[in-house]
N, C-alpha and C. Protein backbone atom coordinates (compact mmCIF):
# COMPACT_ATOMS: atom_id res chain seq x y z
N UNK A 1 35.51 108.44 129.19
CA UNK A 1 35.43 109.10 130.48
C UNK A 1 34.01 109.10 131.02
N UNK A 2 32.85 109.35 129.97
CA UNK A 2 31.24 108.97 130.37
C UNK A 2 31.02 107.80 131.24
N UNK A 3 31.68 106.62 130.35
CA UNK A 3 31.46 105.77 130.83
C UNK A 3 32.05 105.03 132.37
N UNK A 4 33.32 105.53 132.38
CA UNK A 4 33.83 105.61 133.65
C UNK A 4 32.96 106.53 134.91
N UNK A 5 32.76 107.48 134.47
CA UNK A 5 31.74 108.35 135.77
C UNK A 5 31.03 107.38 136.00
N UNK A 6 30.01 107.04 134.97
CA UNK A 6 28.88 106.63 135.06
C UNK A 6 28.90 105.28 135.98
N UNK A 7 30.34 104.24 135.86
CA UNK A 7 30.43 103.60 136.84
C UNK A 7 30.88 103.21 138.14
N UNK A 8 31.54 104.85 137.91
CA UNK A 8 31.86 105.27 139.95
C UNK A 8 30.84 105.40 140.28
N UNK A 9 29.69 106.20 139.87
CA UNK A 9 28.40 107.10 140.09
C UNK A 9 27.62 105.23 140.90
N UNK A 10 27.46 104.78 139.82
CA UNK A 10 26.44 103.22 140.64
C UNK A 10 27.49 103.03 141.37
N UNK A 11 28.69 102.61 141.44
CA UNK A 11 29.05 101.75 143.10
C UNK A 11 28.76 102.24 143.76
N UNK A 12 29.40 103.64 143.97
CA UNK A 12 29.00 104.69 145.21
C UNK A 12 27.34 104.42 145.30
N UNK A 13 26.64 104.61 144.82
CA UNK A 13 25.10 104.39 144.97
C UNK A 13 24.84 102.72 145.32
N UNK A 14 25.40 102.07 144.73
CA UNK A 14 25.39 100.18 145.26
C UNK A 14 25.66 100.25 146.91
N UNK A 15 27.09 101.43 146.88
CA UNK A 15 27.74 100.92 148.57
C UNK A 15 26.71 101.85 149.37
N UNK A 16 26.44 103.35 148.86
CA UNK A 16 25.55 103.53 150.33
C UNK A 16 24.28 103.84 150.39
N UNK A 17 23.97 102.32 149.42
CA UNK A 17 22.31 102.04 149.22
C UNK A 17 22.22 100.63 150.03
N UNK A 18 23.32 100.55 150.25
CA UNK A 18 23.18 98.79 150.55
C UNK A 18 23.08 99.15 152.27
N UNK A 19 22.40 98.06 153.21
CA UNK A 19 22.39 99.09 154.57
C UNK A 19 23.58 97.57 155.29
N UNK A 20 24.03 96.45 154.80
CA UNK A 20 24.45 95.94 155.27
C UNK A 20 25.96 95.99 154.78
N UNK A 21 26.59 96.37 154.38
CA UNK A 21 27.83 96.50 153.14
C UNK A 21 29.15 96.63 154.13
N UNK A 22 30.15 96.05 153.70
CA UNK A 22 31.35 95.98 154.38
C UNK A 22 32.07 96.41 153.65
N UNK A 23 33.30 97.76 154.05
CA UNK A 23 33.98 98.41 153.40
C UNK A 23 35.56 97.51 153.94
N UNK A 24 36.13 97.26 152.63
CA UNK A 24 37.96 97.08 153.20
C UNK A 24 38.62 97.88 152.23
N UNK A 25 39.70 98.05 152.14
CA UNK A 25 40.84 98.82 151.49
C UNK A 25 42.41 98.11 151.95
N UNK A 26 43.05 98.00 150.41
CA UNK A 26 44.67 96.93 150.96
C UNK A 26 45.06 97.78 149.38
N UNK A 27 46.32 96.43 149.69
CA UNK A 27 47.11 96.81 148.90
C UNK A 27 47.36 95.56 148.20
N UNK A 28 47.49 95.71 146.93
CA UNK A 28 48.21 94.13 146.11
C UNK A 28 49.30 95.03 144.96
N UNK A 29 49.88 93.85 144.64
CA UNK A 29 51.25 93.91 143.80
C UNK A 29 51.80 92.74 143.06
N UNK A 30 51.91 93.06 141.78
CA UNK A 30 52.62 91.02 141.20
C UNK A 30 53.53 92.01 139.82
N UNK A 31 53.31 90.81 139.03
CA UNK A 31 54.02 90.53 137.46
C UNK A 31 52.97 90.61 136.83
N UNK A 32 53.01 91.57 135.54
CA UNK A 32 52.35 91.43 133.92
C UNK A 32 53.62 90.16 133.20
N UNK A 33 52.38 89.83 131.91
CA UNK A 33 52.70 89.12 131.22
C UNK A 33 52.15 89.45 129.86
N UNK A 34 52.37 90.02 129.46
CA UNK A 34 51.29 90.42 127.90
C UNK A 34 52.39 90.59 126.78
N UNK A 35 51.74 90.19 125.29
CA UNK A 35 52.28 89.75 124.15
C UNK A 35 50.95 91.00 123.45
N UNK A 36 51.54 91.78 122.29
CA UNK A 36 50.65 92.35 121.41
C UNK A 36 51.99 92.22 120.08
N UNK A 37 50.61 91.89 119.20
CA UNK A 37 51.21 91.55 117.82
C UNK A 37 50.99 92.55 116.60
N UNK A 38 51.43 93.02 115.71
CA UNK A 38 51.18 92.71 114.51
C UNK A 38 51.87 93.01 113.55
N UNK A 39 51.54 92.71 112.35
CA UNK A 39 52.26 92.89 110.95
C UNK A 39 53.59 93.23 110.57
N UNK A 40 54.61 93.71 110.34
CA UNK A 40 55.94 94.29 109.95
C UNK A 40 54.75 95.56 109.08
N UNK A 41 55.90 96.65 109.65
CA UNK A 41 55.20 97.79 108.71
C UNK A 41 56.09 98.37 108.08
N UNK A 42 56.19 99.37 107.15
CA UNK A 42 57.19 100.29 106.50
C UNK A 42 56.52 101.41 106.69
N UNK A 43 57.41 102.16 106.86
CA UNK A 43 56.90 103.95 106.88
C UNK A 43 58.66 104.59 106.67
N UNK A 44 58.05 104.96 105.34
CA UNK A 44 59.37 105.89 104.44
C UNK A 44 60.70 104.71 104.45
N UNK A 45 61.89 105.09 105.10
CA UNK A 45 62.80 104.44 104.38
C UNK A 45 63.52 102.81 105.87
N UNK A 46 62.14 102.65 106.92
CA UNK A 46 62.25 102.08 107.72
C UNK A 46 60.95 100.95 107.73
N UNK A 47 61.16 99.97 108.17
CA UNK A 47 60.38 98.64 108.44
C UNK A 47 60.76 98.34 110.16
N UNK A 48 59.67 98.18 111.00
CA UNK A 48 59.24 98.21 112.09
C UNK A 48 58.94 96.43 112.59
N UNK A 49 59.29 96.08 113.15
CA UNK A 49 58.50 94.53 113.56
C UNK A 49 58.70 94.57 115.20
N UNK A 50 57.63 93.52 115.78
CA UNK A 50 57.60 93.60 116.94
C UNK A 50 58.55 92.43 117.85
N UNK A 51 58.84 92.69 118.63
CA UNK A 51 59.67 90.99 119.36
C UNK A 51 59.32 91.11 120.71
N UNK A 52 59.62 90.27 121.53
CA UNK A 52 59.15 89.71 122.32
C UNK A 52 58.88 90.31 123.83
N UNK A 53 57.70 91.34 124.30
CA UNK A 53 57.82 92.36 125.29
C UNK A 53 58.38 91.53 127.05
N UNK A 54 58.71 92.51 127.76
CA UNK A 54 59.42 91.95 128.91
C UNK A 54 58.43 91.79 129.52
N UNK A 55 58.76 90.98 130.61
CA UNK A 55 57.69 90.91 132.26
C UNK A 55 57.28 92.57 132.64
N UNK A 56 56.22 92.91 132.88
CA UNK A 56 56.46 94.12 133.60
C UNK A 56 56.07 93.97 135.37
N UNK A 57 55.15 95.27 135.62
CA UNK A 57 54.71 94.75 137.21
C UNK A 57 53.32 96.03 137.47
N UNK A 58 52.72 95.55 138.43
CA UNK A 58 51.34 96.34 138.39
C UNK A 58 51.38 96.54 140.28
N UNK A 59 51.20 97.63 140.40
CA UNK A 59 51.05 97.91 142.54
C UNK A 59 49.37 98.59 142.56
N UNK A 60 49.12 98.42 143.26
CA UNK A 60 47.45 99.20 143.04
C UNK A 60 46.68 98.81 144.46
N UNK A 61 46.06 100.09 145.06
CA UNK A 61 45.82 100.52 145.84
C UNK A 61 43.94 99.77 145.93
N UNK A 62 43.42 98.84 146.57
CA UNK A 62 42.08 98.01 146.64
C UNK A 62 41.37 98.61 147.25
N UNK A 63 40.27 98.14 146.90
CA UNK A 63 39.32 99.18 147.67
C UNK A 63 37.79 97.24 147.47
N UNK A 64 37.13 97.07 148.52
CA UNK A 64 36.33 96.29 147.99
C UNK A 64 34.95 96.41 148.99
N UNK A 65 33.74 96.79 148.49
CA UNK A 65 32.38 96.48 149.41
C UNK A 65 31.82 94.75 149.64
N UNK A 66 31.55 94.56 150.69
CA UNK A 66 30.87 93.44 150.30
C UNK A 66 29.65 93.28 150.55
N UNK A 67 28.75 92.74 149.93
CA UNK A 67 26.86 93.17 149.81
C UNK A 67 26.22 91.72 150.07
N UNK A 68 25.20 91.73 151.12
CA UNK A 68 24.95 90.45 151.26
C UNK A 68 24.75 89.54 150.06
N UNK A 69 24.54 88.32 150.46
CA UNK A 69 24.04 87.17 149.54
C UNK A 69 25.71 86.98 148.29
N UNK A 70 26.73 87.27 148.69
CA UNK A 70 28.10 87.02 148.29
C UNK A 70 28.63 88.15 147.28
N UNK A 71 27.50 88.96 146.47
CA UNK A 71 28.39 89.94 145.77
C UNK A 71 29.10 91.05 146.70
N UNK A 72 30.10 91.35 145.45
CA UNK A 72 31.31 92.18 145.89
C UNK A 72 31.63 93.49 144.77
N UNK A 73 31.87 94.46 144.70
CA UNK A 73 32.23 95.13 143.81
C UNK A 73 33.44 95.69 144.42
N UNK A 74 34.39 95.93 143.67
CA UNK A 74 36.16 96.38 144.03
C UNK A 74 36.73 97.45 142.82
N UNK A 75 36.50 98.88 143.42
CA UNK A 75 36.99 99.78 142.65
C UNK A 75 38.66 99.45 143.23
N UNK A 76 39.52 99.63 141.87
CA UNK A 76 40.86 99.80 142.60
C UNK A 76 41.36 100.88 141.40
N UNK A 77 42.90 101.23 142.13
CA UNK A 77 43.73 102.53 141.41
C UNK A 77 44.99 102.22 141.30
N UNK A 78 45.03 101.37 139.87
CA UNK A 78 46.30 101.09 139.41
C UNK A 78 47.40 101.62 138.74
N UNK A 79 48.75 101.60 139.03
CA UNK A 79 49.96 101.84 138.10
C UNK A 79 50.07 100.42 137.54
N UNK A 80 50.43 100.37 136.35
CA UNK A 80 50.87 99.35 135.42
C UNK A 80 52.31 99.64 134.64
N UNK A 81 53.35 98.80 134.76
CA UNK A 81 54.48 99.31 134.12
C UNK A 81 54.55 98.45 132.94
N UNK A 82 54.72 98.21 132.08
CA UNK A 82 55.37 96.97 131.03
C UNK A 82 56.74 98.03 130.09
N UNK A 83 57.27 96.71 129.60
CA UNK A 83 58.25 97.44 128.57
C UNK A 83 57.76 96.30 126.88
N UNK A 84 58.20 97.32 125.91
CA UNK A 84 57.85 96.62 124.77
C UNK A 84 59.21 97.12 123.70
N UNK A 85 59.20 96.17 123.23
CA UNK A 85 60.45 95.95 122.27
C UNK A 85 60.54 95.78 121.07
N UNK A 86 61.06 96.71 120.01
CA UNK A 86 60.93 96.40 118.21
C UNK A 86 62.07 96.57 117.93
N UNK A 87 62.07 95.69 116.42
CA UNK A 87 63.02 95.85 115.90
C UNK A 87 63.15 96.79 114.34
N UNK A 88 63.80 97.51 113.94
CA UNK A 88 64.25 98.47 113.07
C UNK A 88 64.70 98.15 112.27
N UNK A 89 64.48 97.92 111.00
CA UNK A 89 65.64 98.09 110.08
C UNK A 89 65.45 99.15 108.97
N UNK A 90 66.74 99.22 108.08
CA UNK A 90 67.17 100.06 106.68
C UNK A 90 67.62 99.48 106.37
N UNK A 91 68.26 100.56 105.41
CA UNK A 91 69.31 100.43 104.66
C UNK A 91 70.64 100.53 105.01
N UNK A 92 70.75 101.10 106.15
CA UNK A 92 71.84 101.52 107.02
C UNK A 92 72.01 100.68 108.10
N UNK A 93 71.11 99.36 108.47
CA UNK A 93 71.66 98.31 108.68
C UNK A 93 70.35 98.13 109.86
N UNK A 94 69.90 97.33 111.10
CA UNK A 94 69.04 97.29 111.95
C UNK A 94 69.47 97.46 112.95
N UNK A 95 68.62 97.79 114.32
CA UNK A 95 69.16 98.57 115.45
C UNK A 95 67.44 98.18 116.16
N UNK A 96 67.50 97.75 117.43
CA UNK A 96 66.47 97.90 118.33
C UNK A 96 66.06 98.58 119.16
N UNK A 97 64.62 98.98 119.47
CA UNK A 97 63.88 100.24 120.18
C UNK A 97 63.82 99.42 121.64
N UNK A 98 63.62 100.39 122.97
CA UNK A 98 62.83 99.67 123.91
C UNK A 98 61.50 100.44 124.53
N UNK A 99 60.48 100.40 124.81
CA UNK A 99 59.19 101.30 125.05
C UNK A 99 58.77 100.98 126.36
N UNK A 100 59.60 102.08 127.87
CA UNK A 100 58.67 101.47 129.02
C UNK A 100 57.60 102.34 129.41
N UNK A 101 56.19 101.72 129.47
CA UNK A 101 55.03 102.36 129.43
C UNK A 101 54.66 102.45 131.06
N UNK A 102 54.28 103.04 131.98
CA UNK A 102 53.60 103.50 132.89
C UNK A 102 52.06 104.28 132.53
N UNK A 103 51.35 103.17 133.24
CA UNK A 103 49.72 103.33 132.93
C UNK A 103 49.31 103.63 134.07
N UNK A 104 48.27 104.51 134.00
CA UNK A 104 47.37 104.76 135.36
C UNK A 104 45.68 104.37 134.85
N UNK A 105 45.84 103.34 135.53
CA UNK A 105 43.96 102.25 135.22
C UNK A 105 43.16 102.40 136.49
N UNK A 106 41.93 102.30 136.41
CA UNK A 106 41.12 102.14 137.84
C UNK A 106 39.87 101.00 136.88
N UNK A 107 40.16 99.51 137.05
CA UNK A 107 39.33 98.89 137.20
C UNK A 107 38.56 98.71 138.20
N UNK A 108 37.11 98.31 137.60
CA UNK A 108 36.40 98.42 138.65
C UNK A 108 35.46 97.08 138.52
N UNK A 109 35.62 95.95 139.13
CA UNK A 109 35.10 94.14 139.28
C UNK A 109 33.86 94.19 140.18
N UNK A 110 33.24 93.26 139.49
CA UNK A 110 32.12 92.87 139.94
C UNK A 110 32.20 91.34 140.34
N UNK A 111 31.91 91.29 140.62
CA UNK A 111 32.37 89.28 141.39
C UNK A 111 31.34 88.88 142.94
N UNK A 112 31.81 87.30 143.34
CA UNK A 112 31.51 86.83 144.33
C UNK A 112 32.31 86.30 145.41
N UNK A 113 32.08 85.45 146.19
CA UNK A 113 33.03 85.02 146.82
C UNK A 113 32.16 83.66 146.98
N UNK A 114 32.84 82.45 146.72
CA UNK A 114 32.58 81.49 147.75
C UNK A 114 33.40 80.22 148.31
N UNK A 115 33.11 80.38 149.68
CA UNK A 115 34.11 80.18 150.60
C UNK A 115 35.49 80.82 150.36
N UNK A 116 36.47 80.86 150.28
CA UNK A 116 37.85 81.70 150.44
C UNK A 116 38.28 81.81 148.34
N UNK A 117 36.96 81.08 147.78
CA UNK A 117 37.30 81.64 146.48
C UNK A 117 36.88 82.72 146.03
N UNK A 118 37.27 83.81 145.11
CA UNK A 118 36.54 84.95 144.81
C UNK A 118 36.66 85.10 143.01
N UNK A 119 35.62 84.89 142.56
CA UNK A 119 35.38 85.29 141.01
C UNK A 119 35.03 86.62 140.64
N UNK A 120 35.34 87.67 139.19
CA UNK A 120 35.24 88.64 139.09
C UNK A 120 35.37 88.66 138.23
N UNK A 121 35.43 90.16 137.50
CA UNK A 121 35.20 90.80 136.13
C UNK A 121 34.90 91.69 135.84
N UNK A 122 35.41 92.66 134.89
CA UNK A 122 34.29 94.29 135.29
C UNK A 122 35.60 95.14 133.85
N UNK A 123 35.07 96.28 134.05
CA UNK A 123 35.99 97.51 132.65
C UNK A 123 36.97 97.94 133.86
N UNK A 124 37.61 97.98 132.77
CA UNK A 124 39.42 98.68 133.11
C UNK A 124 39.44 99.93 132.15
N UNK A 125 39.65 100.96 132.78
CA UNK A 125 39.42 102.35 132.19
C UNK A 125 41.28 103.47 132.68
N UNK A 126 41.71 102.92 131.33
CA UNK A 126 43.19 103.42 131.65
C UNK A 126 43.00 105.69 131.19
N UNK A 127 43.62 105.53 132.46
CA UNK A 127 43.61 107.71 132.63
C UNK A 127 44.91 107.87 132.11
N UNK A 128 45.85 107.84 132.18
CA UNK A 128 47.39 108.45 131.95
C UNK A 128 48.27 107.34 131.34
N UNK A 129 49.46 107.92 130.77
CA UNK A 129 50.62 107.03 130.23
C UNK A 129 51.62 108.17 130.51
N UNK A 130 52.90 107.23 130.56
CA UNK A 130 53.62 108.49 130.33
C UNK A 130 55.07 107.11 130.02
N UNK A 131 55.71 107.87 129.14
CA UNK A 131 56.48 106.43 128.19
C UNK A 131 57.60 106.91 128.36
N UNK A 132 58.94 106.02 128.63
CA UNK A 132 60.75 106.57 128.32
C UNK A 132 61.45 105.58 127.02
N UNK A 133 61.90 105.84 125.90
CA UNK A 133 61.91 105.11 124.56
C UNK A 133 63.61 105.30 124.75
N UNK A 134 64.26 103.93 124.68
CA UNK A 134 65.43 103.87 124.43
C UNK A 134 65.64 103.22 122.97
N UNK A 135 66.53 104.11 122.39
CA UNK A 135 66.49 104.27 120.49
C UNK A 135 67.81 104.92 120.32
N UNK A 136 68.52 104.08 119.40
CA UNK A 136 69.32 104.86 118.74
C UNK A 136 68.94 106.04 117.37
N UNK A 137 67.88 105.81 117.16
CA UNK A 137 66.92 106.52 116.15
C UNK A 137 65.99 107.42 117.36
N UNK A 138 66.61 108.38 117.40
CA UNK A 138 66.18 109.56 117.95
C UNK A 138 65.13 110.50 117.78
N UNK A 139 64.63 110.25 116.29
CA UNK A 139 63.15 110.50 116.40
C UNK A 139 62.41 109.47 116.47
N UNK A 140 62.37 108.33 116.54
CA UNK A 140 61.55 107.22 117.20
C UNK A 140 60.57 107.59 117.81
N UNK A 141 59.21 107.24 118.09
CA UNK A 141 58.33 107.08 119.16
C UNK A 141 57.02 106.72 118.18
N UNK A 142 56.02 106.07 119.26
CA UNK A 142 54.95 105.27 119.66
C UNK A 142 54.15 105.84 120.30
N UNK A 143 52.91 106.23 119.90
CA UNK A 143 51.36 106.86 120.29
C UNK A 143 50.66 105.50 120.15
N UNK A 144 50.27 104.70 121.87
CA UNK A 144 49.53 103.64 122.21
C UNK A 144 47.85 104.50 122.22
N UNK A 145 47.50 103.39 121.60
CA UNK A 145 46.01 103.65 121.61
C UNK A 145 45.34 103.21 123.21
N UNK A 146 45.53 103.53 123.57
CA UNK A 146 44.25 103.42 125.85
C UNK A 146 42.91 104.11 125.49
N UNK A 147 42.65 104.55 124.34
CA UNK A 147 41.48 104.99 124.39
C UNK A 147 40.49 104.47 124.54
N UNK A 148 40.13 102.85 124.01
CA UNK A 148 38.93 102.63 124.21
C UNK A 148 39.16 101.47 125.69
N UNK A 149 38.08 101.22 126.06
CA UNK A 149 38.27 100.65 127.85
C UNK A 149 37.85 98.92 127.74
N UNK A 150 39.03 98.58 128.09
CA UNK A 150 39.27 97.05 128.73
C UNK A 150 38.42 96.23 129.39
N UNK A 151 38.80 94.96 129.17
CA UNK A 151 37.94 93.90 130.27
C UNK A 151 38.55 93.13 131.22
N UNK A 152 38.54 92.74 132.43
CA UNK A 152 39.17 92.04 133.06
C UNK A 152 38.39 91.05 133.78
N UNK A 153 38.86 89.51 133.48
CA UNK A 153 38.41 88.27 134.07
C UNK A 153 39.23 88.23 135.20
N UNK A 154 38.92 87.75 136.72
CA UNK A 154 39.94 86.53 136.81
C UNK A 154 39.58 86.07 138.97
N UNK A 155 40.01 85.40 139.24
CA UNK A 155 39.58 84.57 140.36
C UNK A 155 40.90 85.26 141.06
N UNK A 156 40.59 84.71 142.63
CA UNK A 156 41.09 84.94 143.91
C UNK A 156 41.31 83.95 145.02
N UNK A 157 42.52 83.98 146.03
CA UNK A 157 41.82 82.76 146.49
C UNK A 157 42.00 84.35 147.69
N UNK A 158 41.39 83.61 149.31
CA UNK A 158 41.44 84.71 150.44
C UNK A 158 41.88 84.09 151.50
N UNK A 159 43.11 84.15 152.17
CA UNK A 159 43.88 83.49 152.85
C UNK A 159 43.50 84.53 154.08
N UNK A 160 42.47 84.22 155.04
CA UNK A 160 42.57 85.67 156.27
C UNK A 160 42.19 87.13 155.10
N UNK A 161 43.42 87.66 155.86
CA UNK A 161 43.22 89.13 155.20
C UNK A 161 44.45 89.83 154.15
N UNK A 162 45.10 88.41 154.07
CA UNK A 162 46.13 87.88 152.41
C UNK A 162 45.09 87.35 151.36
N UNK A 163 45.70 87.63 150.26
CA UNK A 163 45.36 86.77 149.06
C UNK A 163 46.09 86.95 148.49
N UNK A 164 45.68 86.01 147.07
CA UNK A 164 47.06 85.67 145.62
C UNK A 164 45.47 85.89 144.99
N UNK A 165 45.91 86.24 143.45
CA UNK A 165 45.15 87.05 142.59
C UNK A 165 45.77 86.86 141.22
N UNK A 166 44.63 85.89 140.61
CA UNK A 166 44.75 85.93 138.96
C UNK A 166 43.97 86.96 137.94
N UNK A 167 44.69 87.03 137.07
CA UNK A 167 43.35 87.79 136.10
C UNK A 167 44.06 88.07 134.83
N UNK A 168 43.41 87.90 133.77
CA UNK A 168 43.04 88.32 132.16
C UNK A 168 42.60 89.31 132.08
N UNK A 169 43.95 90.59 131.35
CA UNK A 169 42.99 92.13 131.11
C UNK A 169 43.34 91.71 129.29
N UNK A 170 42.22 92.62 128.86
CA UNK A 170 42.22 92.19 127.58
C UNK A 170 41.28 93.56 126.93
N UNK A 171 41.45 93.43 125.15
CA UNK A 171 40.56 94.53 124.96
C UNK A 171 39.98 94.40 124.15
N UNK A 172 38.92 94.32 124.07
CA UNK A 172 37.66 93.57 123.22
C UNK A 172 37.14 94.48 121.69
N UNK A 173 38.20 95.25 121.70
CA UNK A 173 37.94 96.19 120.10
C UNK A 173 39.57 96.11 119.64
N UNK A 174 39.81 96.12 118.48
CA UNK A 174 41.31 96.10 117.88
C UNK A 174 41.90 97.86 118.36
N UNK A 175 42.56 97.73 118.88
CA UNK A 175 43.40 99.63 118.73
C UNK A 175 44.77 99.50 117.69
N UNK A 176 45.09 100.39 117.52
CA UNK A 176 45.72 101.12 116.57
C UNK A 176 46.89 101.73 117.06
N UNK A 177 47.74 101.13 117.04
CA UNK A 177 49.53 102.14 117.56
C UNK A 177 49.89 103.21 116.59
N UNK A 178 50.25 103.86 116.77
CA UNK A 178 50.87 104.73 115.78
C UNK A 178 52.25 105.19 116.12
N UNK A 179 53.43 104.64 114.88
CA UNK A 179 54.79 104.85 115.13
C UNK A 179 54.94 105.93 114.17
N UNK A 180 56.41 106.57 114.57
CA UNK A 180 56.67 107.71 114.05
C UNK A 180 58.52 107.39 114.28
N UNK A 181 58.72 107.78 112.99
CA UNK A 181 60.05 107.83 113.09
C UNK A 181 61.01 108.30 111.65
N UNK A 182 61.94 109.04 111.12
CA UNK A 182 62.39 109.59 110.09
C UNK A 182 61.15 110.67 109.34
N UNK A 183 60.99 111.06 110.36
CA UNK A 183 59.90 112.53 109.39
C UNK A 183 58.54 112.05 109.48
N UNK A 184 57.77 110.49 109.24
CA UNK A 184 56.82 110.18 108.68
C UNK A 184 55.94 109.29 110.10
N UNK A 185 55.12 108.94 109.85
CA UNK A 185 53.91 108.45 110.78
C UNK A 185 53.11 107.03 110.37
N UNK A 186 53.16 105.96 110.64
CA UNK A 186 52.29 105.05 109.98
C UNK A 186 51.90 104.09 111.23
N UNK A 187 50.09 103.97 110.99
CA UNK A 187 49.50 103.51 111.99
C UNK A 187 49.76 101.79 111.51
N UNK A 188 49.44 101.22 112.73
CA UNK A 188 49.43 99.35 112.58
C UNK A 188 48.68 99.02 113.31
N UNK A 189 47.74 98.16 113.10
CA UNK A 189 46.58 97.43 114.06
C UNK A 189 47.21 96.52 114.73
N UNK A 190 46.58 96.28 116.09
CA UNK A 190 47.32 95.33 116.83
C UNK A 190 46.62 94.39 117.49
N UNK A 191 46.91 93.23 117.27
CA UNK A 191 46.26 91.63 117.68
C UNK A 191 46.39 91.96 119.14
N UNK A 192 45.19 91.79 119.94
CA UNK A 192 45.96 91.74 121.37
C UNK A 192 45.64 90.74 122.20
N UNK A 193 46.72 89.76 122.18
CA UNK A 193 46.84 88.72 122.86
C UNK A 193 46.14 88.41 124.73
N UNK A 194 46.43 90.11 125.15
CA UNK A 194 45.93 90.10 126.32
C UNK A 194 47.00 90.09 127.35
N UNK A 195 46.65 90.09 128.64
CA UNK A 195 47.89 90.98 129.72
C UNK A 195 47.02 89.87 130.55
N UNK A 196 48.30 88.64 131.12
CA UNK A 196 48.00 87.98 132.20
C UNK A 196 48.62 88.66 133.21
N UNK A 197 48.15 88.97 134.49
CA UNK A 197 48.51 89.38 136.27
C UNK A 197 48.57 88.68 137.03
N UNK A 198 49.33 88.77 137.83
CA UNK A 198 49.62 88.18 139.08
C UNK A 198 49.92 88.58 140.00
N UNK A 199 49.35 88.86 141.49
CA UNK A 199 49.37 89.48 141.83
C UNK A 199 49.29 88.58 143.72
N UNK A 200 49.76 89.56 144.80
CA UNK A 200 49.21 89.12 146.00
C UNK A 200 49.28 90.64 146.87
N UNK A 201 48.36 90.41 147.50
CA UNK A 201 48.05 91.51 148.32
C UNK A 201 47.22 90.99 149.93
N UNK A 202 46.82 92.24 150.59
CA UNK A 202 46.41 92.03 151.80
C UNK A 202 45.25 92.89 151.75
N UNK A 203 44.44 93.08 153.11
CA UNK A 203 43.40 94.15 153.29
C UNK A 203 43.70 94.46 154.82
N UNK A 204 43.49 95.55 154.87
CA UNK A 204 43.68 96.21 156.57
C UNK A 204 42.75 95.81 157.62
């Protein structure tokens, strides 16, 4: 959360330090694509493995300055939905979980533009989750690690006051899931492949 202030605190000081700076605000919207991996785990009389998470979708509200000589900085305020999917087994035979996650992120990119291309990059600092777990194992559930803060690559093209919008969010320290289910708790580290976006939006 330090570190997030600390980088609202400079834009706001970038945008109304700068005396030439152009304010826009839009809207964009696409498809996630992200894969996180790891291990088969056991905890008490169950074994956990992961399979293959769905498409999700991301809407988020833009915000972008632009500062002479081509930089740009773009606070935005994202919802992120994905769903993620495991499989269960016992002794009492296997049965599959489904996990749909709703994230609230405000990345904030630093980039350029040239000519109608736009490059970027900057921390993704996720505030909220709030999860719905479809399980026939009713004490089931999943404590996602969002604690530590993200990176995001990715280019633009600028059609007018449309664009289409790529980008790589990713997280540059391993986190730690923690499942819970039949009484007991066991954490698993997780490979993270990374969350491709896609996205198109406009500016007003």
């Amino acid at each position: 959360m330090k570190a997030l202030l600390l980088t609202i605190t400079m834009v706001l000081a970038t945008a109304f330090g700068a005396s030439a700076q152009i304010f826009e605000i839009g809207f964009r919207g696409g498809v996630n694509i992200a894969k996180n991996d790891f291990a088969q785990i056991s905890t008490g009389d169950y074994r956990i493995s992961h399979l293959q998470s769905n498409v999700g979708y991301q809407v988020a509200l833009t915000t972008r300055i632009s500062i002479p000589h081509f930089l740009q900085i773009s606070p935005e305020f994202q919802m992120v939905s994905h769903t993620y999917r495991y499989r269960i087994d016992s002794k009492m035979g296997s049965s599959k979980a489904q996990v749909s996650v709703n994230r609230f992120e405000i990345p904030v990119t630093f980039g350029f533009k040239i000519w109608a291309l736009r490059l970027f990059g900057g921390p993704v600092f996720s505030i909220t989750q709030s999860k719905n777990i479809e399980s026939i194992k009713r004490d089931f559930d999943v404590h996602y690690d969002d604690s530590k803060m993200a990176l995001v690559f990715g280019a633009a093209l600028d059609l007018g006051k449309f664009f289409i919008d790529a980008r790589y969010n990713f997280n540059p320290k391993q986190t730690s899931d923690k499942f819970e289910i039949g009484g007991t708790t066991r954490s698993a580290k997780i490979k993270d492949n990374g969350m491709w976006q896609f996205s198109a939006g406009f500016f007003f």
